[in-house]
C-alpha atoms as a PDB file:
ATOM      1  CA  UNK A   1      43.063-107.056 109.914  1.00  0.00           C
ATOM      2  CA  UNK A   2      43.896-110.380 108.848  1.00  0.00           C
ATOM      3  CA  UNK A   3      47.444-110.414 108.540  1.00  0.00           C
ATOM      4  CA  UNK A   4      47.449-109.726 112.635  1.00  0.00           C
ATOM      5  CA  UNK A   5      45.022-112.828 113.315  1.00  0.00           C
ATOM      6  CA  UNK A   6      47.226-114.895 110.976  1.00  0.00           C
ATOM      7  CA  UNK A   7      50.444-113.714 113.584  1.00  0.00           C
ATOM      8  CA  UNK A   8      48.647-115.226 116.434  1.00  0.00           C
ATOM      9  CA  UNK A   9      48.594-119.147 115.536  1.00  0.00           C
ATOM     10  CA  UNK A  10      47.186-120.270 119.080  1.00  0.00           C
ATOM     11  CA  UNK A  11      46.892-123.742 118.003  1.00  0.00           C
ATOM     12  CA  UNK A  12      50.777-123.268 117.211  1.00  0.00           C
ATOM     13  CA  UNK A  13      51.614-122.307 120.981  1.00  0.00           C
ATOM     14  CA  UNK A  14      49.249-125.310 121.981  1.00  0.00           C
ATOM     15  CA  UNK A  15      51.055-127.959 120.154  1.00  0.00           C
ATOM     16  CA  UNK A  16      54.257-126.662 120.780  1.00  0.00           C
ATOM     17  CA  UNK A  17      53.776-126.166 124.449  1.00  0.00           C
ATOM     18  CA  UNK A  18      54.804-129.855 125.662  1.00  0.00           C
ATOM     19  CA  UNK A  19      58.175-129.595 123.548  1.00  0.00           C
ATOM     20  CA  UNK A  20      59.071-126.010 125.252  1.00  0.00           C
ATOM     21  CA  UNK A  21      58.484-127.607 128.527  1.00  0.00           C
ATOM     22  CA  UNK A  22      60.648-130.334 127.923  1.00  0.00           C
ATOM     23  CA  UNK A  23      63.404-127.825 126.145  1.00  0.00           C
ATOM     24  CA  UNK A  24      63.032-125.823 129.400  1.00  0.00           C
ATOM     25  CA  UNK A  25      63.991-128.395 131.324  1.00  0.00           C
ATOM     26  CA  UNK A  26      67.197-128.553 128.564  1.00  0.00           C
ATOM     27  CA  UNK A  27      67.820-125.032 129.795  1.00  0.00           C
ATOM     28  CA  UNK A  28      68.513-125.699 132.739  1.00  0.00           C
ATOM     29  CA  UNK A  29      70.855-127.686 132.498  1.00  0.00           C
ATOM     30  CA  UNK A  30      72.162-125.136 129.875  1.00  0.00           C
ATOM     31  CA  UNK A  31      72.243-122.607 132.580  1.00  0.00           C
ATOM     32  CA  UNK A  32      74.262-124.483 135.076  1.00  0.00           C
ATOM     33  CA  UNK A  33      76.961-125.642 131.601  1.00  0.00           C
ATOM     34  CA  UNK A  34      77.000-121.726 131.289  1.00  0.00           C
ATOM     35  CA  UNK A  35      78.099-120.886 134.668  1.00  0.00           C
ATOM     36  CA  UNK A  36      80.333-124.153 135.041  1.00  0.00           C
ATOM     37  CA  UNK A  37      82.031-122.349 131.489  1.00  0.00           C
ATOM     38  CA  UNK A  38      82.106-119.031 132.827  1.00  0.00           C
ATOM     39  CA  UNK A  39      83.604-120.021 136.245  1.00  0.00           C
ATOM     40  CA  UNK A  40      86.432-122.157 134.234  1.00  0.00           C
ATOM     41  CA  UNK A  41      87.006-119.697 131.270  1.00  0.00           C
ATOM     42  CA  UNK A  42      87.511-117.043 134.181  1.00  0.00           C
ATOM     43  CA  UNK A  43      89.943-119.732 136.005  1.00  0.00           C
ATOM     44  CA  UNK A  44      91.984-120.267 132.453  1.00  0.00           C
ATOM     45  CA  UNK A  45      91.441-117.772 130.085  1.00  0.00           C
ATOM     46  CA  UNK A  46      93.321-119.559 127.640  1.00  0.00           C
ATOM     47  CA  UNK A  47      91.401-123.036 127.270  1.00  0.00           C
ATOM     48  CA  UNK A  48      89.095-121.570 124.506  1.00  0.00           C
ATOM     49  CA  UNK A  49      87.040-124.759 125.235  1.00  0.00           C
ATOM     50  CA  UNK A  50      85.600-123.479 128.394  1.00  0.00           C
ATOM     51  CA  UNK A  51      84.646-120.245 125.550  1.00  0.00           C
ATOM     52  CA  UNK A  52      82.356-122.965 123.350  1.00  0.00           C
ATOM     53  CA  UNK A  53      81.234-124.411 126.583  1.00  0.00           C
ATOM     54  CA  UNK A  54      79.664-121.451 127.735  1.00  0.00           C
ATOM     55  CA  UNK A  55      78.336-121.025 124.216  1.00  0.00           C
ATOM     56  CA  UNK A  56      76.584-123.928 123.895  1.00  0.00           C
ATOM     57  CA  UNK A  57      75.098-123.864 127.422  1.00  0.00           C
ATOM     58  CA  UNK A  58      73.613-120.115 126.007  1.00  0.00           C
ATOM     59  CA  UNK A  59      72.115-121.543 123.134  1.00  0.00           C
ATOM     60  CA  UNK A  60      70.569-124.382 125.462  1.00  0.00           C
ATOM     61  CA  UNK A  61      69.110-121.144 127.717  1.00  0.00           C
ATOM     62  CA  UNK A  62      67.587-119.885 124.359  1.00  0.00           C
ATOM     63  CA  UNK A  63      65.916-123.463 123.793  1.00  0.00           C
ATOM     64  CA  UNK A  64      62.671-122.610 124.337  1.00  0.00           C
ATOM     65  CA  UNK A  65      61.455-119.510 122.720  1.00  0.00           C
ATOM     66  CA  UNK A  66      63.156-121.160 119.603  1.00  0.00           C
ATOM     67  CA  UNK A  67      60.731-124.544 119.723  1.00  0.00           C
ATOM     68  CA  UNK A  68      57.584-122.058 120.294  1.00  0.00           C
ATOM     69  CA  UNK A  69      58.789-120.080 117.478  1.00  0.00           C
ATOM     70  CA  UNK A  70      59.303-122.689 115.616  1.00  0.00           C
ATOM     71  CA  UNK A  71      56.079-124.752 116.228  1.00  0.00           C
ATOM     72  CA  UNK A  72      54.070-121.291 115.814  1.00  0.00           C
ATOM     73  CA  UNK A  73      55.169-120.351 111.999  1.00  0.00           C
ATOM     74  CA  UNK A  74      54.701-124.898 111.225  1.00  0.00           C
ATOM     75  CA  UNK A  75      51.044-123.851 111.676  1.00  0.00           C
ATOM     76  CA  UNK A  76      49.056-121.929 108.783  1.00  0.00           C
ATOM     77  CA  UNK A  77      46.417-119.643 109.932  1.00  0.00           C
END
């Protein structure tokens, strides 16, 4: 019964809350470096630039959940 109170770490989402709002905001503008990659890796399929470009705007998407992960196992039970 423990071990599934220790998974919970509230005070982990708390504190990390202000930092997943701000890396939303990052993932926005992730979003719109996605599609601006997809568009121009679909215009030139060879500029494997436009590839990395849509890779890194993904990982900008996933921003969030990763900080609130993050913050959540920084905090002991």
């Amino acid at each position: 019964m423990e071990d599934e109170f220790c998974e919970c770490r509230p005070l982990g989402f708390l504190v990390g809350l202000p930092f997943a709002l701000v890396s939303l905001v990052l993932s926005l503008v992730g979003a719109i470096i996605w599609l601006l990659g997809s568009i121009s890796s679909c215009l030139c399929p060879c500029c494997i630039c436009c590839a990395e470009l849509s890779n890194v705007g993904m990982s900008l998407v996933k921003l969030p959940g990763r900080v609130l992960r993050w913050f959540i196992s920084k905090i002991p039970c």
